[in-house]
N, C-alpha and C. Protein backbone atom coordinates (compact mmCIF):
# COMPACT_ATOMS: atom_id res chain seq x y z
N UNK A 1 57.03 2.61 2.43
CA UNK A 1 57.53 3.94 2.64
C UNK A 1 56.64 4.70 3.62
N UNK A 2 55.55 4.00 3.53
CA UNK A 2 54.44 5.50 4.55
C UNK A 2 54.39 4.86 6.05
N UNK A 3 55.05 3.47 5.96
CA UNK A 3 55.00 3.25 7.56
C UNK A 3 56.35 3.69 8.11
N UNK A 4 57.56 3.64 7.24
CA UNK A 4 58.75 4.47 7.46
C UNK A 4 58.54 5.73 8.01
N UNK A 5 57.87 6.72 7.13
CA UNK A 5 57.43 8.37 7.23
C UNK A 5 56.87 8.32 8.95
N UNK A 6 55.67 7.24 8.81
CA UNK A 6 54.99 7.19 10.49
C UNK A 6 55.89 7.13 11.33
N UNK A 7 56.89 6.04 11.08
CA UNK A 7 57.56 5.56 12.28
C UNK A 7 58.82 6.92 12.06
N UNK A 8 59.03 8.06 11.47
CA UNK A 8 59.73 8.83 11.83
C UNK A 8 59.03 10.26 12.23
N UNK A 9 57.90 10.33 11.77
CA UNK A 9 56.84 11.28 12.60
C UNK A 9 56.89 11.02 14.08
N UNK A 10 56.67 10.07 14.80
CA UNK A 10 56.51 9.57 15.61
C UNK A 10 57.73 9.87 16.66
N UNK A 11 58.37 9.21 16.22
CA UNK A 11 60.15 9.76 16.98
C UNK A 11 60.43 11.05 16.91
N UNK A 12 59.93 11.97 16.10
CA UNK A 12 59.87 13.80 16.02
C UNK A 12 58.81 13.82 16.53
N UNK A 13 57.69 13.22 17.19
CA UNK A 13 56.93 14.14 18.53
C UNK A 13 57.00 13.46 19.37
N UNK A 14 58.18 12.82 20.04
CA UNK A 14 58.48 12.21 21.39
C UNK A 14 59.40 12.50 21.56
N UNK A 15 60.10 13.12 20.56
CA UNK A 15 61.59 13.76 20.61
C UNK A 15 61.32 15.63 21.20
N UNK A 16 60.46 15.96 20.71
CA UNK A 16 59.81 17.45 20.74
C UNK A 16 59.45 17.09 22.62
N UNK A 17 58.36 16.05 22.33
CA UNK A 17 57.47 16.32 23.77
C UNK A 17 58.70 16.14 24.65
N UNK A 18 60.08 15.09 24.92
CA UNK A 18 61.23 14.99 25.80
C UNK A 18 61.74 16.09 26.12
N UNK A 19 62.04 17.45 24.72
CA UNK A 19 62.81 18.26 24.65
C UNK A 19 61.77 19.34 25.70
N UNK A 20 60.57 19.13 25.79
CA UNK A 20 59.73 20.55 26.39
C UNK A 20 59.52 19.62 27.67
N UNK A 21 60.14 18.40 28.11
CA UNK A 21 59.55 17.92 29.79
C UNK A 21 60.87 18.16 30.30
N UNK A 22 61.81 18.27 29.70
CA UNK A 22 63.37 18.65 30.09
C UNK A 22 63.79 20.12 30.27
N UNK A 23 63.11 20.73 29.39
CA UNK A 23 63.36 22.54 29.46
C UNK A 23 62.05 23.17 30.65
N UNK A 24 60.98 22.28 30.57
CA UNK A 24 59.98 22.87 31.86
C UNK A 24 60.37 22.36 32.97
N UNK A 25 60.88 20.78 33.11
CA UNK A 25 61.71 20.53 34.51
C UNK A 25 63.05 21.67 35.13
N UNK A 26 63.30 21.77 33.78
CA UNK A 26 64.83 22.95 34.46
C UNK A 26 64.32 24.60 35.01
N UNK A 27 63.38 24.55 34.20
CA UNK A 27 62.94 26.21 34.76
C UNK A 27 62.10 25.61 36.06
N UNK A 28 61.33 24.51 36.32
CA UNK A 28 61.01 24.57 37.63
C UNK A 28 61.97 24.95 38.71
N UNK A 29 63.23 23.59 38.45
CA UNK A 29 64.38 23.54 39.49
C UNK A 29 64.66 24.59 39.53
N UNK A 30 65.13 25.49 39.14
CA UNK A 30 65.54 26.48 39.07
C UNK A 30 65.03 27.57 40.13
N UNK A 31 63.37 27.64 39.72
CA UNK A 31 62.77 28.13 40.50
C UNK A 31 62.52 27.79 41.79
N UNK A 32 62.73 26.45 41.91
CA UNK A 32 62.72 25.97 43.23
C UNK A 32 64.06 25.77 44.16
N UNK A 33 64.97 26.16 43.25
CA UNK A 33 66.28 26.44 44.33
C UNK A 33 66.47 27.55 44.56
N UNK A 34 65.86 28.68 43.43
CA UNK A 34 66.00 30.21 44.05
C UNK A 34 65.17 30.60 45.37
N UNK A 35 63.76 29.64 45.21
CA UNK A 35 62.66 29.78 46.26
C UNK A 35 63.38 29.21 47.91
N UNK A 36 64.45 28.27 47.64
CA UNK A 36 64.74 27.62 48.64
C UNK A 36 65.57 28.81 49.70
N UNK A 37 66.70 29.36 48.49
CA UNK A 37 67.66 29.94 48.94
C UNK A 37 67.14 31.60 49.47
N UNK A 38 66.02 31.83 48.88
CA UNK A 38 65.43 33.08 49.51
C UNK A 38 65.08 32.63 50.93
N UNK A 39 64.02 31.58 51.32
CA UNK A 39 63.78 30.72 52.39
C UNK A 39 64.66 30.60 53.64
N UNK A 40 65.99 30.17 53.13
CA UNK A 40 67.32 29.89 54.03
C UNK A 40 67.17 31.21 54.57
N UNK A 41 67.51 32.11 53.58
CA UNK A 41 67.92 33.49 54.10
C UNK A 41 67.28 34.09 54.70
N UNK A 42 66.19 34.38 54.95
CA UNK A 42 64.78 34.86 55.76
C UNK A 42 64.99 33.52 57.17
N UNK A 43 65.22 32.56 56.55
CA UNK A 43 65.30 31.68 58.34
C UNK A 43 66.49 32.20 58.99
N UNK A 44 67.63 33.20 58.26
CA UNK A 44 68.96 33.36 59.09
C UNK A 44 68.83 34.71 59.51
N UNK A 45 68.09 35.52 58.75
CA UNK A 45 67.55 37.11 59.08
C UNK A 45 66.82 36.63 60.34
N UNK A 46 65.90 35.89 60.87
CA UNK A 46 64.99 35.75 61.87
C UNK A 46 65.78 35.12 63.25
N UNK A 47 66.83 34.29 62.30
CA UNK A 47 67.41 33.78 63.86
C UNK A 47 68.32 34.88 64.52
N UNK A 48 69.13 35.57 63.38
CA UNK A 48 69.85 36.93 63.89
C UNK A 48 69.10 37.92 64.75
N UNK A 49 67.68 38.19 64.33
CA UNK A 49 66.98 39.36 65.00
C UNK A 49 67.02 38.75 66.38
N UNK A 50 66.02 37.66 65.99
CA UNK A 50 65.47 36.57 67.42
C UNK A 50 66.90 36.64 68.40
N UNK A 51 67.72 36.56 68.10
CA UNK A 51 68.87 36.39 69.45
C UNK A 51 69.53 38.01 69.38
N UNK A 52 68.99 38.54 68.74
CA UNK A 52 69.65 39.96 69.01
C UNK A 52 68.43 40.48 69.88
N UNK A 53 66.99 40.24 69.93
CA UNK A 53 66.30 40.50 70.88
C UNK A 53 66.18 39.73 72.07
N UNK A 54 66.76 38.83 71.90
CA UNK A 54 67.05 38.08 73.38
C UNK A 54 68.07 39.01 73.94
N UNK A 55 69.25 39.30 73.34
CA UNK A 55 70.50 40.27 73.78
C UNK A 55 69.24 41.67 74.57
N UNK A 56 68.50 42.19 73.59
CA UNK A 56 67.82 43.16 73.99
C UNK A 56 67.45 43.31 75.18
N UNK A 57 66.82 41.90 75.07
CA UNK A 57 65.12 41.68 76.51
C UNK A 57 66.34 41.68 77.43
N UNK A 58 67.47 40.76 77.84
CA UNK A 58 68.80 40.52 78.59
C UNK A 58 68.93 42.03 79.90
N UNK A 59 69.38 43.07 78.19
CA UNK A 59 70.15 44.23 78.69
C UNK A 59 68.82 44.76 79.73
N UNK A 60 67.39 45.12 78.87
CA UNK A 60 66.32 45.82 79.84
C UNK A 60 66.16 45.49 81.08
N UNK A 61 66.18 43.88 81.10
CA UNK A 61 66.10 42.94 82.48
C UNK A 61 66.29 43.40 83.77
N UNK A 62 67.87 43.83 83.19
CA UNK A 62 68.47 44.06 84.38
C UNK A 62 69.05 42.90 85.29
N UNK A 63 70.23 43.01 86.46
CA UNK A 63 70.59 42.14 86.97
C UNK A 63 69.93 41.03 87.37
N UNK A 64 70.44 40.19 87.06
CA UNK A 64 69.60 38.62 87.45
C UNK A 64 68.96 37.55 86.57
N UNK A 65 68.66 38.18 85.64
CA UNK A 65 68.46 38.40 84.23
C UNK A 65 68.75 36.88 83.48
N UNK A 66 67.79 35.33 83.33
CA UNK A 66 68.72 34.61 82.71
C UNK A 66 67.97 33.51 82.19
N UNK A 67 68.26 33.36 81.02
CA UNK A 67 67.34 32.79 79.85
C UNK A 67 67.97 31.52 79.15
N UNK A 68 67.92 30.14 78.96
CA UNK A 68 68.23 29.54 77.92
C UNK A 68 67.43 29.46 76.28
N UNK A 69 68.47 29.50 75.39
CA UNK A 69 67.80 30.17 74.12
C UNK A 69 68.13 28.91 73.31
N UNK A 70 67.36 28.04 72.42
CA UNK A 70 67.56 27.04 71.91
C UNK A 70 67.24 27.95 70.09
N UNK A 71 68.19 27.15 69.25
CA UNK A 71 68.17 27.80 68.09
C UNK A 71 68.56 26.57 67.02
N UNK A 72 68.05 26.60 66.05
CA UNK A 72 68.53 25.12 64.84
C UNK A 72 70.09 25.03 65.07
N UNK A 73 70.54 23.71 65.12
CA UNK A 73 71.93 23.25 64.70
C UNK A 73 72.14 23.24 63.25
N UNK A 74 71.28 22.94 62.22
CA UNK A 74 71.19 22.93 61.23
C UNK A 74 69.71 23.60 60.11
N UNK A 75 70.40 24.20 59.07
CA UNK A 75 68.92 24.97 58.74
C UNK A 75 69.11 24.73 57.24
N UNK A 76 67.81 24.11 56.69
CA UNK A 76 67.24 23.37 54.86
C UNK A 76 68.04 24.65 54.45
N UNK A 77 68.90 24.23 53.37
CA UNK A 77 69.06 25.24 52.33
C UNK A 77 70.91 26.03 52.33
N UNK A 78 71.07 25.68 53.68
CA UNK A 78 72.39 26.63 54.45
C UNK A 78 73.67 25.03 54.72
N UNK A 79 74.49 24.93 53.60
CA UNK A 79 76.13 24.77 54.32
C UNK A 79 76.37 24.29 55.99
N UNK A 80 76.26 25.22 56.24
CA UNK A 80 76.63 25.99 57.37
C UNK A 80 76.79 27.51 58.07
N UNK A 81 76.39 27.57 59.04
CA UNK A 81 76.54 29.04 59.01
C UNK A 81 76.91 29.40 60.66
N UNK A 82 77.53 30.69 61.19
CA UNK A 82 77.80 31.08 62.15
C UNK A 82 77.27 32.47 62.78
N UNK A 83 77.09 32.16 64.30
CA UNK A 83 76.60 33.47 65.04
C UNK A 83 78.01 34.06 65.54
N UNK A 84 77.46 35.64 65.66
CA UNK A 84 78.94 36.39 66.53
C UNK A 84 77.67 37.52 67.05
N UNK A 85 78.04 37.58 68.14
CA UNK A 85 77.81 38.87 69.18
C UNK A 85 78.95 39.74 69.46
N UNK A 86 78.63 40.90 68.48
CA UNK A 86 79.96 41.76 68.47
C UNK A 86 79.49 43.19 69.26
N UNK A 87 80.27 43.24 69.66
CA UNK A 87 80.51 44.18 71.13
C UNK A 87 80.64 45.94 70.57
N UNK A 88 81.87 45.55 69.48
CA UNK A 88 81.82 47.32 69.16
C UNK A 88 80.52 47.96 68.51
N UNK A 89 79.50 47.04 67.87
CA UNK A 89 78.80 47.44 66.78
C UNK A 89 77.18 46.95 67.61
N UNK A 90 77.32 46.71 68.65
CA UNK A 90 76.12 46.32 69.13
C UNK A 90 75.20 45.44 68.52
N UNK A 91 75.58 44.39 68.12
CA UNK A 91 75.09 43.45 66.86
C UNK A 91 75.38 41.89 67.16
N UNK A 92 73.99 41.57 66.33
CA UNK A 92 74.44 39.83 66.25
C UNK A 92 74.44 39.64 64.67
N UNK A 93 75.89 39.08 64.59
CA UNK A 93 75.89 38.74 63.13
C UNK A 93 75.60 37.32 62.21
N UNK A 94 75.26 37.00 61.44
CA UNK A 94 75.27 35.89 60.72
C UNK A 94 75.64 35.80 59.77
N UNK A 95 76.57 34.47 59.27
CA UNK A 95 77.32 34.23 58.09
C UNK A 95 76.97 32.88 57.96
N UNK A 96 76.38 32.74 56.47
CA UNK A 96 75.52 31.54 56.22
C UNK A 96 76.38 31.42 55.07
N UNK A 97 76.89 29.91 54.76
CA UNK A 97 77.29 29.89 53.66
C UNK A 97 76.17 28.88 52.83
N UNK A 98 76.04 29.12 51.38
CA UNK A 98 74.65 28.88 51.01
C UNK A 98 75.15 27.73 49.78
N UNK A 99 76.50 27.56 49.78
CA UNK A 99 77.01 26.49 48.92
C UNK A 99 78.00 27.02 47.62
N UNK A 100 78.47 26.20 47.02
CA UNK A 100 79.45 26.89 45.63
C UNK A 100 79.95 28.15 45.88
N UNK A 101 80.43 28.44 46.53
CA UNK A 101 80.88 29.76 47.23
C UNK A 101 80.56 30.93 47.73
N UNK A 102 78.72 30.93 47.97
CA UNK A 102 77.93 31.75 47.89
C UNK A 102 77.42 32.19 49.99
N UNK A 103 77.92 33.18 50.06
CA UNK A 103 77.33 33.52 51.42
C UNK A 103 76.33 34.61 51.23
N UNK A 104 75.50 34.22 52.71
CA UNK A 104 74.68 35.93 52.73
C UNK A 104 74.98 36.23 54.33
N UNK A 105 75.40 37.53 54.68
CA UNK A 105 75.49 38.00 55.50
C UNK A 105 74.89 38.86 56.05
N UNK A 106 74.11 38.86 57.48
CA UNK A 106 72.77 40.01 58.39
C UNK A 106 73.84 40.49 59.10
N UNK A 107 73.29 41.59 59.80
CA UNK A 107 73.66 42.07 61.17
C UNK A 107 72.12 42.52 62.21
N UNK A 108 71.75 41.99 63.13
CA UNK A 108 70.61 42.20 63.50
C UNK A 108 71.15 43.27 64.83
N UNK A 109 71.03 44.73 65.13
CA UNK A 109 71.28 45.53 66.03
C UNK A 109 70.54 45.02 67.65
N UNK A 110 71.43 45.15 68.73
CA UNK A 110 71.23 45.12 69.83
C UNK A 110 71.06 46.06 70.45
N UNK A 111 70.34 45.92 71.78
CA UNK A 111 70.30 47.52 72.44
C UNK A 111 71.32 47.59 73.33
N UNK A 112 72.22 46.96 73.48
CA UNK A 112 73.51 47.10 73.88
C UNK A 112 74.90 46.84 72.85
N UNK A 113 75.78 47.49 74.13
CA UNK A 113 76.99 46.38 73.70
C UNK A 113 77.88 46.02 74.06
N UNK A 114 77.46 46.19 75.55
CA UNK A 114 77.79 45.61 76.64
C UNK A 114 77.77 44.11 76.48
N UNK A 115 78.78 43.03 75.89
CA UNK A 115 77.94 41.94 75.74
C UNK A 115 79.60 40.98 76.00
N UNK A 116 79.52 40.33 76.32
CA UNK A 116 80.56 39.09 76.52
C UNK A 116 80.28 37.64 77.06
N UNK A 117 81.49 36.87 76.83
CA UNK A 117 80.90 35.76 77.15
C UNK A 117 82.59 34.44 76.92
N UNK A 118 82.08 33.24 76.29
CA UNK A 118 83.06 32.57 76.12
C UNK A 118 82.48 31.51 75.02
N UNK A 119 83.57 31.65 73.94
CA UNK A 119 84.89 31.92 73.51
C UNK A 119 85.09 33.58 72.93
N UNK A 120 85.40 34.14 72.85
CA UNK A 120 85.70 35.91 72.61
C UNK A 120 86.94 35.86 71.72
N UNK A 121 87.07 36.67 70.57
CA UNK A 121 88.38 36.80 69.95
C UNK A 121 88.11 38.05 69.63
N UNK A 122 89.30 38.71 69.25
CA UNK A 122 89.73 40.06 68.57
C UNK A 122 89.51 40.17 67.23
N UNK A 123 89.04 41.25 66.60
CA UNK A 123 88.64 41.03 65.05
C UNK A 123 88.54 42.49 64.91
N UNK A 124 88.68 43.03 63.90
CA UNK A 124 89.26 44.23 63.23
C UNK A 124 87.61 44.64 63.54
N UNK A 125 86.95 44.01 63.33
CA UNK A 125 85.26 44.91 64.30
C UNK A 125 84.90 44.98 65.61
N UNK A 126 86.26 45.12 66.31
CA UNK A 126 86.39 45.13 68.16
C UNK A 126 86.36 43.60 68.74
N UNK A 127 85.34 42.76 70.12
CA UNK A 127 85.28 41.79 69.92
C UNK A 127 84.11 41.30 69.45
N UNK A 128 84.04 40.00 69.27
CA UNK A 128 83.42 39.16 68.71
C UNK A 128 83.10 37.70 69.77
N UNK A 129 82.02 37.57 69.98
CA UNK A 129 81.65 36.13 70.67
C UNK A 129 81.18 34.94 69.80
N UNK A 130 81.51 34.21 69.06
CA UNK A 130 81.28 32.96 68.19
C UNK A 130 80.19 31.99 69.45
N UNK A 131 79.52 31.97 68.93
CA UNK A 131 77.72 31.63 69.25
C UNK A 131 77.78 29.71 69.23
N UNK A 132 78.10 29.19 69.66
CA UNK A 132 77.83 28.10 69.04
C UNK A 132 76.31 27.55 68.78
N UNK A 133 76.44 26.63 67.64
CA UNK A 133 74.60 26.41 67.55
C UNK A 133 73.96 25.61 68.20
N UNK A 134 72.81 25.76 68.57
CA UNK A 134 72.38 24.34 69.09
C UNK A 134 71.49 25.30 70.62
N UNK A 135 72.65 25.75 71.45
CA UNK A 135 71.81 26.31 72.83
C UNK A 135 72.60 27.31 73.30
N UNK A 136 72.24 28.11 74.26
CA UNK A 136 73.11 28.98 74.96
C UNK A 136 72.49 29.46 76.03
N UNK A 137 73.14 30.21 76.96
CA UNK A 137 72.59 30.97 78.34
C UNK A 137 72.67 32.68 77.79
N UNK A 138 71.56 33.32 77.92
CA UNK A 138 71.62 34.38 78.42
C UNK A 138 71.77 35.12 79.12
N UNK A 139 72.58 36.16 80.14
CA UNK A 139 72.58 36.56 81.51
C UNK A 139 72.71 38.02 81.28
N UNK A 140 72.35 38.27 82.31
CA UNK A 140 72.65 40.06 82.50
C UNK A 140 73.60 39.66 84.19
N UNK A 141 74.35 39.71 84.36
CA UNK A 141 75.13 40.21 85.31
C UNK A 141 75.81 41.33 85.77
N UNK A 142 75.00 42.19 86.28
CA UNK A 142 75.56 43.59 86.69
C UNK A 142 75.49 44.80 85.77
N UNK A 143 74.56 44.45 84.49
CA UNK A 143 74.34 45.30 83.95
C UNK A 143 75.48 44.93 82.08
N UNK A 144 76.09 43.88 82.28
CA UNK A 144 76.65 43.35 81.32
C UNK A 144 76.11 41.57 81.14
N UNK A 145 75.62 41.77 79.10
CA UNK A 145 75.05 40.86 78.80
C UNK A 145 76.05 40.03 78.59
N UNK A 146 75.75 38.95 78.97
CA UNK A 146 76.86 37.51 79.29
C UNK A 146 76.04 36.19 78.65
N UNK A 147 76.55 35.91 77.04
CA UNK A 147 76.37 34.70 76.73
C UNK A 147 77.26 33.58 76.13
N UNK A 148 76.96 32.51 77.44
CA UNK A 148 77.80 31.06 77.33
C UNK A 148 76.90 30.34 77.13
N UNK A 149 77.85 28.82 76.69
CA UNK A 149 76.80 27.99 76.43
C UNK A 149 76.76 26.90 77.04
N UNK A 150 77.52 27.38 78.66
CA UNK A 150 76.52 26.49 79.81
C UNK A 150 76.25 27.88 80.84
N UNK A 151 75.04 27.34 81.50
CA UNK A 151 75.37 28.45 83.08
C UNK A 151 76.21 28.35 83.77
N UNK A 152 76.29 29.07 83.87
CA UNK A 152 77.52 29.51 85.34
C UNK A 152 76.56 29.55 86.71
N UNK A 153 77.10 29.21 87.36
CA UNK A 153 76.42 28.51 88.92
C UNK A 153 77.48 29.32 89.85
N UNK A 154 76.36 30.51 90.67
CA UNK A 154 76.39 31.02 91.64
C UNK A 154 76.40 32.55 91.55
């Protein structure tokens, strides 16, 4: 009977110690996907500013004005996500989707908004330039900021 009792002592503190390496693993993860997803979001706040001050440096320039701007195709933590240079609101926007249906959305202000380029669509916030990721040209031509994502030659 008392090696019975042992051998069930035994299985109640390996059963205990499993139950506390399973409940301290989950509050790590936990913590380490909230840490991630704060992370993402601070890398999409920085890329928004960062190309809304490229828009900036662009407009001050002045004619002639012309920069290639390289930016992540892909960023730890983010779905996917998209740039827009919107014209009525003087802004570069970002829409990161962060997974399970979860987005966070910036707007980083420009000192213009004077801004166009190609592809351009209409959107109930005036227009909108969809950024593709990866590279783009900056230009000031004539006093209007112009970003494509090849140069234009001449």
């Amino acid at each position: 009977m008392r090696r019975a009792q042992q051998g069930i002592d035994l299985m109640v503190v390996f059963a205990t110690a499993l139950a506390m390496f399973v409940l301290f693993y989950a509050i790590f993860a936990q913590q380490y996907n909230e840490s991630a997803r704060r992370q993402a979001q601070a890398d999409g706040v920085n890329l928004a500013e960062r190309l809304a001050e490229e828009v900036s440096i662009a407009a001050r320039a002045g004619d002639g004005y012309s920069r290639r701007v390289t930016y992540p195709t892909k960023m730890p933590g983010v779905v996917s996500y998209t740039l827009e240079a919107n014209n009525r609101s003087g802004s570069v926007d970002i829409v990161m989707n962060m997974g399970a249906g979860s987005y966070f959305y910036h707007s980083a202000t420009a000192l213009t908004r004077n801004i166009t380029g190609e592809p351009q669509y209409a959107s109930a916030n005036g227009y909108s330039l969809l950024i593709a990721r990866g590279a783009t040209f900056i230009e000031n031509r004539g006093g209007v900021v112009v970003i494509n994502q090849t140069k234009a030659v001449g």
